[in-house]
PDB file of N, CA and C in Angstrom:
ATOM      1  N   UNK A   1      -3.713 -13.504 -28.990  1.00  0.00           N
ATOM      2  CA  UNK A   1      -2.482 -14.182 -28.657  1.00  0.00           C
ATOM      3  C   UNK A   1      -1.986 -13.762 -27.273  1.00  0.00           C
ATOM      4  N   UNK A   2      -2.138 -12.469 -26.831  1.00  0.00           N
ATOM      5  CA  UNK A   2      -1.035 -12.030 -25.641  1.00  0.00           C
ATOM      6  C   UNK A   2      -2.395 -12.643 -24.642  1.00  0.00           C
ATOM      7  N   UNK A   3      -3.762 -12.536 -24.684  1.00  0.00           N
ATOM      8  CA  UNK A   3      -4.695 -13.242 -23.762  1.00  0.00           C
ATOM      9  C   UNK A   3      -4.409 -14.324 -23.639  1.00  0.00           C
ATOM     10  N   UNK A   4      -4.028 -15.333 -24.418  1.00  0.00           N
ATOM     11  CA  UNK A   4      -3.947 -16.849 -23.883  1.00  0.00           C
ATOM     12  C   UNK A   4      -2.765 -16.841 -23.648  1.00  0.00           C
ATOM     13  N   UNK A   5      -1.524 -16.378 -23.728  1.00  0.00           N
ATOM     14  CA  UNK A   5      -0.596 -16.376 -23.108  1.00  0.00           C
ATOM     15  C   UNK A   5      -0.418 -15.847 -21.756  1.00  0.00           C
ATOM     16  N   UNK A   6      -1.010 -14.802 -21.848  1.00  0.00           N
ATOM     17  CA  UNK A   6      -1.573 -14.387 -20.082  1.00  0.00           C
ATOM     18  C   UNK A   6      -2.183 -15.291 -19.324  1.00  0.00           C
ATOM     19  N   UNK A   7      -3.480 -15.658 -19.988  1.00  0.00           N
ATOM     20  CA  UNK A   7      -4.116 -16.430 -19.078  1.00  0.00           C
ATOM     21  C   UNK A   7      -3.305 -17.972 -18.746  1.00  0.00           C
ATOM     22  N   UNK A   8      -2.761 -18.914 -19.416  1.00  0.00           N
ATOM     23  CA  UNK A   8      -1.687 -19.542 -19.371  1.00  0.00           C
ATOM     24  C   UNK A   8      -0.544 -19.568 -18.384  1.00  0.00           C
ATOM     25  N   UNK A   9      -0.052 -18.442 -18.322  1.00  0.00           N
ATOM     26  CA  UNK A   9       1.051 -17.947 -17.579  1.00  0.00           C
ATOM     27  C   UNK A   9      -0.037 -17.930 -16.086  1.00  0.00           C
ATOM     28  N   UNK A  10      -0.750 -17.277 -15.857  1.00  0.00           N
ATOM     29  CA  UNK A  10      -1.420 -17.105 -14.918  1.00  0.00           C
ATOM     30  C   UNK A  10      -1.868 -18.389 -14.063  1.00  0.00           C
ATOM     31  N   UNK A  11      -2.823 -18.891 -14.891  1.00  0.00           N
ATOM     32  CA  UNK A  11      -3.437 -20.211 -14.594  1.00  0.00           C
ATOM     33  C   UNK A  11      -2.600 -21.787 -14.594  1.00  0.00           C
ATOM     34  N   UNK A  12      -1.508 -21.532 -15.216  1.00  0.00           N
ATOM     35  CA  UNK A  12      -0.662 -22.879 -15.000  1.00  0.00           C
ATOM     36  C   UNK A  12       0.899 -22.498 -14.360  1.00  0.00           C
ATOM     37  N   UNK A  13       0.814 -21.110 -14.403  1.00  0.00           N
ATOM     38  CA  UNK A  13       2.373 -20.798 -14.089  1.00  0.00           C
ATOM     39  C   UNK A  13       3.357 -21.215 -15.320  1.00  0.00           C
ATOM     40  N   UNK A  14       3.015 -21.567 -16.778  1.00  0.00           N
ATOM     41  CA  UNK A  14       3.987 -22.181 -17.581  1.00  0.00           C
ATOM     42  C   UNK A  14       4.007 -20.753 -18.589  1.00  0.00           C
ATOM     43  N   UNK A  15       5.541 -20.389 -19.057  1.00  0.00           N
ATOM     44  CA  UNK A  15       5.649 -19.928 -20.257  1.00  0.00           C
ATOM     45  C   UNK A  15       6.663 -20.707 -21.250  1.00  0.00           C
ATOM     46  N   UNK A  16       6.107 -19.888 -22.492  1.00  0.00           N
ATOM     47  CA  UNK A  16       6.821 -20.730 -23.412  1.00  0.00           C
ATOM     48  C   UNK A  16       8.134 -20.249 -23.524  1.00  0.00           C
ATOM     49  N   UNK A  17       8.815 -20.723 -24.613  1.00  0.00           N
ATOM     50  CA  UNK A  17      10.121 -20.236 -25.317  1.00  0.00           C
ATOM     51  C   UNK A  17       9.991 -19.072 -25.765  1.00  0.00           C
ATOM     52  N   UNK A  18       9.019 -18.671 -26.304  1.00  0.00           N
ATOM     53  CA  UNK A  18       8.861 -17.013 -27.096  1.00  0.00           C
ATOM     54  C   UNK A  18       9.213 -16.078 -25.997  1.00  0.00           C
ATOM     55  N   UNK A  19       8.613 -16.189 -24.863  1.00  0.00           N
ATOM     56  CA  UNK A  19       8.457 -15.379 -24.089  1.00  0.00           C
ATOM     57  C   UNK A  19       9.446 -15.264 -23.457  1.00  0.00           C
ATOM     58  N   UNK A  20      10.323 -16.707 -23.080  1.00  0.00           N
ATOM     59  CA  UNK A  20      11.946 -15.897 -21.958  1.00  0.00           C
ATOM     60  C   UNK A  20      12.959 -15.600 -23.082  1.00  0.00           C
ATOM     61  N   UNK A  21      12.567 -16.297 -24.095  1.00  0.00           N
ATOM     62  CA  UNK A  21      13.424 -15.928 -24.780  1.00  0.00           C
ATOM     63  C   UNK A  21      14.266 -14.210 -24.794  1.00  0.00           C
ATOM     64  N   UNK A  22      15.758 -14.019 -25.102  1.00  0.00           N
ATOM     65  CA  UNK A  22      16.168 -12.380 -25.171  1.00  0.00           C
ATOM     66  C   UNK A  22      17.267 -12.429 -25.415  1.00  0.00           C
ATOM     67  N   UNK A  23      17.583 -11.259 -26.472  1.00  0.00           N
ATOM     68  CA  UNK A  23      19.194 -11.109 -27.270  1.00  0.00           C
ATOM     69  C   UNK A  23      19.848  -9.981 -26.302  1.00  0.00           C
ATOM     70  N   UNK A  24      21.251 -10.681 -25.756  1.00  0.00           N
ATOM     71  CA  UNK A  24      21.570  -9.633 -25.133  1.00  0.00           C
ATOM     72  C   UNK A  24      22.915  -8.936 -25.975  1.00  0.00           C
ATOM     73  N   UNK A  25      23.291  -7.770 -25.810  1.00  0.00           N
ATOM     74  CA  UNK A  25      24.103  -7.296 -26.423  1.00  0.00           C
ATOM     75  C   UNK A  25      24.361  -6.079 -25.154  1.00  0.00           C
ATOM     76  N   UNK A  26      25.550  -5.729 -25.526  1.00  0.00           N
ATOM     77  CA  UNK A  26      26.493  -4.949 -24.810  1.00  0.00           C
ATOM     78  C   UNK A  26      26.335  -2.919 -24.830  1.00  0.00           C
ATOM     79  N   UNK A  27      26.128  -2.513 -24.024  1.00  0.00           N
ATOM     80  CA  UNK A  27      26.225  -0.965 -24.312  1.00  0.00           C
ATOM     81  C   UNK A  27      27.109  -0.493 -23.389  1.00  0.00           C
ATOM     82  N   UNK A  28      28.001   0.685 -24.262  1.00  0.00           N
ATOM     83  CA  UNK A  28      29.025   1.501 -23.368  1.00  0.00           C
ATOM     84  C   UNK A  28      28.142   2.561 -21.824  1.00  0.00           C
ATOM     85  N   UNK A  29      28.861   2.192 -21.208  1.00  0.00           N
ATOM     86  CA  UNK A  29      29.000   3.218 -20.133  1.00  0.00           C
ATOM     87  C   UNK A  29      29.971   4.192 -19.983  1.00  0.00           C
ATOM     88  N   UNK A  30      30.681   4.637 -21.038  1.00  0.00           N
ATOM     89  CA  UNK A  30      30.948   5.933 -20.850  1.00  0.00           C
ATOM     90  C   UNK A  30      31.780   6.039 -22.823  1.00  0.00           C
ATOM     91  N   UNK A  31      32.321   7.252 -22.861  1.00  0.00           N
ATOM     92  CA  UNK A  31      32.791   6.778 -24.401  1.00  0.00           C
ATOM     93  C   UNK A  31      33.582   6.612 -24.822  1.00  0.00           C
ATOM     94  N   UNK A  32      34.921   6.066 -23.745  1.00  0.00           N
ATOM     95  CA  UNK A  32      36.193   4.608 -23.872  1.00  0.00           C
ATOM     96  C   UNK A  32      35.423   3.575 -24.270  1.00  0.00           C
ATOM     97  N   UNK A  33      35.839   3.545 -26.063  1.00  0.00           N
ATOM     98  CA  UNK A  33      35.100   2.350 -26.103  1.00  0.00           C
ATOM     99  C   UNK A  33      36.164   1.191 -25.724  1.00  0.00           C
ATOM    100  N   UNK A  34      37.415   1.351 -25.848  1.00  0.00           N
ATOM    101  CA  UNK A  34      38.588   1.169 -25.755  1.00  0.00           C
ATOM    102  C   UNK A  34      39.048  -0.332 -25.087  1.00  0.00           C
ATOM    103  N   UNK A  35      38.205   0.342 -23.763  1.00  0.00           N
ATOM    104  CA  UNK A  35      38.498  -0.541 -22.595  1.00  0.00           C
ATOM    105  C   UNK A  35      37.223  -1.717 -22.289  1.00  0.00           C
ATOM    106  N   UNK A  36      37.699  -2.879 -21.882  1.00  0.00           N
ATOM    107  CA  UNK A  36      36.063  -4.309 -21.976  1.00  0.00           C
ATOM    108  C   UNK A  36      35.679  -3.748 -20.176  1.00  0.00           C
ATOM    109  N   UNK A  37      36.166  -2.704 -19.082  1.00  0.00           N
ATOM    110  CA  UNK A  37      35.003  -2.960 -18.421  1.00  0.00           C
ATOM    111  C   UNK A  37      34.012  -1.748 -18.349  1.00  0.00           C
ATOM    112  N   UNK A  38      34.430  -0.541 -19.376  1.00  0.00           N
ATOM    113  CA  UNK A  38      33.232   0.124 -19.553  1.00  0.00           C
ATOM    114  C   UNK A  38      31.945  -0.372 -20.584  1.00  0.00           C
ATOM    115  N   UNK A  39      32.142  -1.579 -20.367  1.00  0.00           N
ATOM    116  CA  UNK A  39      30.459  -2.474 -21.198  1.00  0.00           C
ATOM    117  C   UNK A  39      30.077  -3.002 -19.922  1.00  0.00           C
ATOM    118  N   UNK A  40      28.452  -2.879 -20.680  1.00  0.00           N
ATOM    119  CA  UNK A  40      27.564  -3.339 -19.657  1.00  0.00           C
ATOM    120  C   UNK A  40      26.880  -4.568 -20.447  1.00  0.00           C
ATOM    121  N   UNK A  41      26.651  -5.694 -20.247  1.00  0.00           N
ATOM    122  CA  UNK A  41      25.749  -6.770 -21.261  1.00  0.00           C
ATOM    123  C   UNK A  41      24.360  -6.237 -20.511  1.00  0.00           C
ATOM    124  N   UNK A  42      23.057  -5.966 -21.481  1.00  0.00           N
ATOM    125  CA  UNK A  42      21.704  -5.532 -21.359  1.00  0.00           C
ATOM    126  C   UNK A  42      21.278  -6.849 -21.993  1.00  0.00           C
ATOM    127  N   UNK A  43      20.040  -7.410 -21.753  1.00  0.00           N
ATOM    128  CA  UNK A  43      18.947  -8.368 -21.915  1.00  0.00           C
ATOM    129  C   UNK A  43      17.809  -7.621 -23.028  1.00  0.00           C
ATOM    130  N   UNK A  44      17.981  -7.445 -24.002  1.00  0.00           N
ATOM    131  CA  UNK A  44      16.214  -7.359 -24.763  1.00  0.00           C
ATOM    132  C   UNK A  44      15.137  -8.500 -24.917  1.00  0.00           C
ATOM    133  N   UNK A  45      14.087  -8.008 -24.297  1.00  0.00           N
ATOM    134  CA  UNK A  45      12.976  -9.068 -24.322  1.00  0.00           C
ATOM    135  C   UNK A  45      12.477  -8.124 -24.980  1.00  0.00           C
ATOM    136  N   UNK A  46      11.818  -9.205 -25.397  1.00  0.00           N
ATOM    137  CA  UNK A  46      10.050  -9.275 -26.317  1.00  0.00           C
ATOM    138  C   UNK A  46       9.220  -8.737 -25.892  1.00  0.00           C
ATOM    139  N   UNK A  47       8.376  -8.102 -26.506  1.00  0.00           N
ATOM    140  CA  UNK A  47       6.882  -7.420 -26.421  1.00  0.00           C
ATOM    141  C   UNK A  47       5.986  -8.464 -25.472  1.00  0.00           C
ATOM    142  N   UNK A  48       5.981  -9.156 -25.498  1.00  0.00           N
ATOM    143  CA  UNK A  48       5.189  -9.968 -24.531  1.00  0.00           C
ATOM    144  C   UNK A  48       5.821 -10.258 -23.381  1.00  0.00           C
ATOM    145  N   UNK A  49       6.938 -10.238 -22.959  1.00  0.00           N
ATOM    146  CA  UNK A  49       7.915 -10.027 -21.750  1.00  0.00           C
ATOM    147  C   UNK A  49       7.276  -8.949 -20.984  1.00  0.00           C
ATOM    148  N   UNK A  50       7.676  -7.702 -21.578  1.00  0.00           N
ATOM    149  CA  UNK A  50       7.169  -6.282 -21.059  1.00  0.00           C
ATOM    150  C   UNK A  50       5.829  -6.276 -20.997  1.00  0.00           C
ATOM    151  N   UNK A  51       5.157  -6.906 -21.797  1.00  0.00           N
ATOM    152  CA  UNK A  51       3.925  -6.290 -21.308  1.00  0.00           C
ATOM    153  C   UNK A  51       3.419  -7.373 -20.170  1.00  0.00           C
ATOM    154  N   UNK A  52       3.746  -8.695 -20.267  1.00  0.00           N
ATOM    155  CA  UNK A  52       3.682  -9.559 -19.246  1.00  0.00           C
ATOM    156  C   UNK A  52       4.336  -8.455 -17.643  1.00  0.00           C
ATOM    157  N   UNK A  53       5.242  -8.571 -17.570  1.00  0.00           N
ATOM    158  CA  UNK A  53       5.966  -7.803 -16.377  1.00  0.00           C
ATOM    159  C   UNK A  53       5.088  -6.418 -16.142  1.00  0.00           C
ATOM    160  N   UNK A  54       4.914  -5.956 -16.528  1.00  0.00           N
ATOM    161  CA  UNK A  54       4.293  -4.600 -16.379  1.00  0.00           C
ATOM    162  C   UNK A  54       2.684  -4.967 -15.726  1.00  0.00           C
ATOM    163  N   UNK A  55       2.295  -6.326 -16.116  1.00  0.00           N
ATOM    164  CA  UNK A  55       0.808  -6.205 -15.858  1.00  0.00           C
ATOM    165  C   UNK A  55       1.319  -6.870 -14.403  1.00  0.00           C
ATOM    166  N   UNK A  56       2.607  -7.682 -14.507  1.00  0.00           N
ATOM    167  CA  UNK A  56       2.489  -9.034 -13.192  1.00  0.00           C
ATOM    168  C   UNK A  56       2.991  -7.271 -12.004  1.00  0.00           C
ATOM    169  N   UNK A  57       3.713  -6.513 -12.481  1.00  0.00           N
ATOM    170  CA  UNK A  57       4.447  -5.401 -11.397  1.00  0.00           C
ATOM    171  C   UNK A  57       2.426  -4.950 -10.880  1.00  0.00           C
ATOM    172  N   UNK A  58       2.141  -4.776 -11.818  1.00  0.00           N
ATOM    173  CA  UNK A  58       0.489  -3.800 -11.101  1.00  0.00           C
ATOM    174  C   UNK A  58      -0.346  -4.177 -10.373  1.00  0.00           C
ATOM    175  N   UNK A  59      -0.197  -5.753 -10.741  1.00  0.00           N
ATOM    176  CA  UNK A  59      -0.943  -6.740  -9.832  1.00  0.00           C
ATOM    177  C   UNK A  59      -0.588  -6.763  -8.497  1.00  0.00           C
ATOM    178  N   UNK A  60       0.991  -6.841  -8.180  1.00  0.00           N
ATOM    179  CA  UNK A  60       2.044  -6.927  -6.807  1.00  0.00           C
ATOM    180  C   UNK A  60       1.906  -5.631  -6.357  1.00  0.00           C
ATOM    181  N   UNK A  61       1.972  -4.182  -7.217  1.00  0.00           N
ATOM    182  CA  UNK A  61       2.105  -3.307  -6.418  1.00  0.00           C
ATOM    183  C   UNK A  61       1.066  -2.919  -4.877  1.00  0.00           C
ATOM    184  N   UNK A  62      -0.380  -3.325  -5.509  1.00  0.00           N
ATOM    185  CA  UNK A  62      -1.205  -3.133  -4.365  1.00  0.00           C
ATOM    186  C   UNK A  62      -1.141  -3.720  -2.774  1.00  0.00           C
ATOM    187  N   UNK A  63      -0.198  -5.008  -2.988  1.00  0.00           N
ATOM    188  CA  UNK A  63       0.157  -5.554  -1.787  1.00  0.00           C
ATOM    189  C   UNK A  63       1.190  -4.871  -1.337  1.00  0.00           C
ATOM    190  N   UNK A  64       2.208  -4.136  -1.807  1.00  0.00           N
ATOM    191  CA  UNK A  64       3.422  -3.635  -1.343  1.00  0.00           C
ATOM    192  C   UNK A  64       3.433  -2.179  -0.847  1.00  0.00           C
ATOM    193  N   UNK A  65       2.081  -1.444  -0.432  1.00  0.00           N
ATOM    194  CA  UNK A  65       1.266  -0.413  -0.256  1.00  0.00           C
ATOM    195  C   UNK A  65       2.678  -0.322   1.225  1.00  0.00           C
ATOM    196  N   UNK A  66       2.990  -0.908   2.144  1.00  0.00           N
ATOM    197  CA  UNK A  66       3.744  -1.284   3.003  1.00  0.00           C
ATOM    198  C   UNK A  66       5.625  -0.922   3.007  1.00  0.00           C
ATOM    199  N   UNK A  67       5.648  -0.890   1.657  1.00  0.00           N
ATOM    200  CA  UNK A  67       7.443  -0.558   1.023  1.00  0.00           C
ATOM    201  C   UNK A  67       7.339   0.881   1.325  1.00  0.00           C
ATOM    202  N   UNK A  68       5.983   1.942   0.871  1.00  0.00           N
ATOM    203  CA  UNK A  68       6.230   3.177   0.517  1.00  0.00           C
ATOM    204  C   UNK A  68       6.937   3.889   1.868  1.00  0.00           C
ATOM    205  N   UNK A  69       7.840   4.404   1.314  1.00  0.00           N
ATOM    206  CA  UNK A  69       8.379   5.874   2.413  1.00  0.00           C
ATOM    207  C   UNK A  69       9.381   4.926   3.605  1.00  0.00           C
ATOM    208  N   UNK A  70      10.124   3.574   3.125  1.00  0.00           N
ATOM    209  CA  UNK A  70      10.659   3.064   4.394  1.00  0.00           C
ATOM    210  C   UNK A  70      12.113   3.230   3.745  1.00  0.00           C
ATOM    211  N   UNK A  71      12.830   3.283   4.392  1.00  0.00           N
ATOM    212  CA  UNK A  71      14.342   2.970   4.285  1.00  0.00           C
ATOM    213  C   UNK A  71      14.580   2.138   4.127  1.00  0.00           C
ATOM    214  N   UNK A  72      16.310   1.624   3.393  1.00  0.00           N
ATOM    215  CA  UNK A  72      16.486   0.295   2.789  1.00  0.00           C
ATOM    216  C   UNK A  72      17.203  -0.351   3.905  1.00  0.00           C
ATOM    217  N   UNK A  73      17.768   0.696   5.061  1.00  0.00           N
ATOM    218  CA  UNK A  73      18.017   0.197   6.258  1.00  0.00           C
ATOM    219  C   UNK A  73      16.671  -0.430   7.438  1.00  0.00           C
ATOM    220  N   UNK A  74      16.130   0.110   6.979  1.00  0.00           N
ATOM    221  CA  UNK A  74      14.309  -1.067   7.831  1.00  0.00           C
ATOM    222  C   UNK A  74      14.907  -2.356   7.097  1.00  0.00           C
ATOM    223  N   UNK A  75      15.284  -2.440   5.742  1.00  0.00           N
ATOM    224  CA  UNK A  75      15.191  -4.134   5.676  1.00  0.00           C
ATOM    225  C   UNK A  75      16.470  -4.800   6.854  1.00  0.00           C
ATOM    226  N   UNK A  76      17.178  -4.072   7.554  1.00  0.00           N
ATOM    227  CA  UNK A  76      18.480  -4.700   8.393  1.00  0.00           C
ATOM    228  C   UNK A  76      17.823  -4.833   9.700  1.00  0.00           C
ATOM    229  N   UNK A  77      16.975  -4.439   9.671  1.00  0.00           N
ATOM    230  CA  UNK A  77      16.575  -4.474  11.080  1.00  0.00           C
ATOM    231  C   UNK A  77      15.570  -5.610  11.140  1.00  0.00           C
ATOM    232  N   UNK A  78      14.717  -5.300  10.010  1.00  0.00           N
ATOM    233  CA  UNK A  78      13.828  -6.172   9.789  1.00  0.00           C
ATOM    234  C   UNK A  78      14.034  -7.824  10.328  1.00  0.00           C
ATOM    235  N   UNK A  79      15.336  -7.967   9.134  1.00  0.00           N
ATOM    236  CA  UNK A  79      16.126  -9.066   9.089  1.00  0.00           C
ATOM    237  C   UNK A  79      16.445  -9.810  10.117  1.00  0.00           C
ATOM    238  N   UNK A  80      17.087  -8.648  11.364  1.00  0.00           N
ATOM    239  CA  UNK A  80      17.881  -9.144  13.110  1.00  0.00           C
ATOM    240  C   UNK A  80      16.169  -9.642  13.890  1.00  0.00           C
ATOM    241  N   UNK A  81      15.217  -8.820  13.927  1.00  0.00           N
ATOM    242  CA  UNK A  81      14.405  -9.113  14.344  1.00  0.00           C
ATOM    243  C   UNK A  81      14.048 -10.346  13.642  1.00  0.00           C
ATOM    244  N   UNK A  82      13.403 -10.567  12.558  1.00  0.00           N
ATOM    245  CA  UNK A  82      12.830 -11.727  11.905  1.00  0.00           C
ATOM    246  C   UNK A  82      13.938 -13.076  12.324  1.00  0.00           C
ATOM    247  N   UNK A  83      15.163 -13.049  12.808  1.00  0.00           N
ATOM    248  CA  UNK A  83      16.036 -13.922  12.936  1.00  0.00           C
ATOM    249  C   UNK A  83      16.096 -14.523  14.287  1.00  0.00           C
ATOM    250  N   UNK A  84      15.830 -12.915  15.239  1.00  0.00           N
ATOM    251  CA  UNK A  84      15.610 -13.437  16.800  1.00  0.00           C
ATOM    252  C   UNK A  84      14.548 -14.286  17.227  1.00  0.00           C
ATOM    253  N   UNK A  85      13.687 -13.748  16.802  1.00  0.00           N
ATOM    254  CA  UNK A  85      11.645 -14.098  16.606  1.00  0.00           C
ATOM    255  C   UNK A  85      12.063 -15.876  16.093  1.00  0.00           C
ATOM    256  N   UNK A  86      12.388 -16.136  15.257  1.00  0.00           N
ATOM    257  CA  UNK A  86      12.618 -17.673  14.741  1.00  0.00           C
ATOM    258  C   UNK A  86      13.287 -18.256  15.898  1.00  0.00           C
ATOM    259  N   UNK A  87      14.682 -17.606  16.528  1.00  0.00           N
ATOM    260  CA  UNK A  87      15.611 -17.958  17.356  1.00  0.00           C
ATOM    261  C   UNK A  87      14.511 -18.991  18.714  1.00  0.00           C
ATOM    262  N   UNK A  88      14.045 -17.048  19.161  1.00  0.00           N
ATOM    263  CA  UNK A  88      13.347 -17.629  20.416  1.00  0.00           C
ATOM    264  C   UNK A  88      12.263 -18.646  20.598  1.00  0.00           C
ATOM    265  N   UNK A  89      11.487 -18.805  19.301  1.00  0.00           N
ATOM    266  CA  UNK A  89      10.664 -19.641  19.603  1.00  0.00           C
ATOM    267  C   UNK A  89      10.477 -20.612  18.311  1.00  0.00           C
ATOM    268  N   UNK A  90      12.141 -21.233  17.951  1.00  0.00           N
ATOM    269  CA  UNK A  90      12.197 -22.257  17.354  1.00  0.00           C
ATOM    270  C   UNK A  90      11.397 -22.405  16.107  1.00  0.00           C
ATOM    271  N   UNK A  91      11.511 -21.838  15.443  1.00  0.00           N
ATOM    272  CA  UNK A  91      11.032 -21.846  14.066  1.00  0.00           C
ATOM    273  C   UNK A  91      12.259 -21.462  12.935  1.00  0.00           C
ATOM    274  N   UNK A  92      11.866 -22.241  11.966  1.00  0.00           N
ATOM    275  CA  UNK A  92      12.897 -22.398  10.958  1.00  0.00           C
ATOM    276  C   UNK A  92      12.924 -21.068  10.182  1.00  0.00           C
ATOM    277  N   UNK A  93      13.987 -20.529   9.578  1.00  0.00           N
ATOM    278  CA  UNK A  93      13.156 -19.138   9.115  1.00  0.00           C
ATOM    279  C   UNK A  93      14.480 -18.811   7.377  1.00  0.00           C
ATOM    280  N   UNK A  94      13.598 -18.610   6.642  1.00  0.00           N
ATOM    281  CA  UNK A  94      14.721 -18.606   5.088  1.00  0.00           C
ATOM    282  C   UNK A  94      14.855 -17.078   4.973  1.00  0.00           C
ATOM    283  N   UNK A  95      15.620 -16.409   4.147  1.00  0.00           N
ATOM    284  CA  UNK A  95      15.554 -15.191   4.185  1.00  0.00           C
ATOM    285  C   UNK A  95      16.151 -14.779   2.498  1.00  0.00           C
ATOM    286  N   UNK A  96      15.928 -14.206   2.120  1.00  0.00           N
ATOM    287  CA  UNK A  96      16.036 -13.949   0.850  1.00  0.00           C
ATOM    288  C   UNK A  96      16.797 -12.443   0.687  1.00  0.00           C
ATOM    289  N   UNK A  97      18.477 -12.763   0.522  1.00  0.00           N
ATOM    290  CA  UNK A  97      19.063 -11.595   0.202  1.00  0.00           C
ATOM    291  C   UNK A  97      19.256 -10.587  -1.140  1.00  0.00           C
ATOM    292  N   UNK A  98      19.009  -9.325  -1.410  1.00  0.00           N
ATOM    293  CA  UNK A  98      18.988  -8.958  -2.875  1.00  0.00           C
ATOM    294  C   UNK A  98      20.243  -7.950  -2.645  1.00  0.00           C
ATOM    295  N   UNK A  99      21.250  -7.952  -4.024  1.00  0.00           N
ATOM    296  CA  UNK A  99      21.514  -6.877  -3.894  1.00  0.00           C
ATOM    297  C   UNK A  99      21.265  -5.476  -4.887  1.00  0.00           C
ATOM    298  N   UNK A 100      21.233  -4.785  -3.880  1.00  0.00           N
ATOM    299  CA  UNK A 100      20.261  -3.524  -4.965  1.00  0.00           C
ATOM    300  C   UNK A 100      20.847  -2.567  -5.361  1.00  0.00           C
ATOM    301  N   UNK A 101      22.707  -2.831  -5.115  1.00  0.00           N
ATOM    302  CA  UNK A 101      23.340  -2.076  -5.945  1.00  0.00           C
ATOM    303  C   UNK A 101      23.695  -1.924  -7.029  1.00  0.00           C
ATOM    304  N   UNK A 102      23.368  -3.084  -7.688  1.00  0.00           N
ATOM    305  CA  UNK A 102      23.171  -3.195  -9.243  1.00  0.00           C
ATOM    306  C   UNK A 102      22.148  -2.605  -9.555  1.00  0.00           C
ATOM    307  N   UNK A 103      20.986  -2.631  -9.215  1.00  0.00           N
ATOM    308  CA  UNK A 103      19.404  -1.467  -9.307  1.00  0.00           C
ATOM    309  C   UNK A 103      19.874  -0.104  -9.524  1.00  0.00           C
ATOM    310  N   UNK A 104      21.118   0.172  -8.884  1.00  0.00           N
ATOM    311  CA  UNK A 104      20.755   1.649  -9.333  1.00  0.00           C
ATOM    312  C   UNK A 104      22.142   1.924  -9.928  1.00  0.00           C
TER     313      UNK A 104
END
């Protein structure tokens, strides 16, 4: 079952309902349960979620050999440059903002 769903996912890019499917429910961040903004809403997925993600992260990591040991300030710079570079020689350019203070 998790092979043809892999290979599936892989080869057509389609998943089913089983798979995004996820019950989310709420856990305290500290132990006021008292108050609604020490909850956090968490996502549980499925066994085939995780193990999907875990294989798609191992696959990506080898290309990202390039992230190790940089600062999250390289991505600001990155950014001004990648913006000038389009500027000067007329090219359209998209940029994809994350924020990664929710990450930690």
């Amino acid at each position: 079952m998790f092979l043809l769903a892999f290979q599936t996912i892989f080869s057509l890019g389609l998943t089913s309902d089983v798979i995004n499917k996820g019950m989310i429910t709420l856990i305290s961040k500290s132990e006021d349960h008292s108050k609604l903004g020490n909850w956090r809403p968490i996502t549980l997925l499925g066994s085939i979620y995780n193990f999907f993600a875990e294989i798609l992260a191992r696959k990506i990591q080898v290309h990202l050999h390039f992230m190790m040991g940089r600062s999250i300030m390289d991505n600001n710079f990155l950014a001004q440059e990648s913006l000038e570079w389009a500027v000067e020689n007329g090219h359209d350019l998209i940029m994809l903002l994350l924020d990664f203070e929710k990450n930690f």
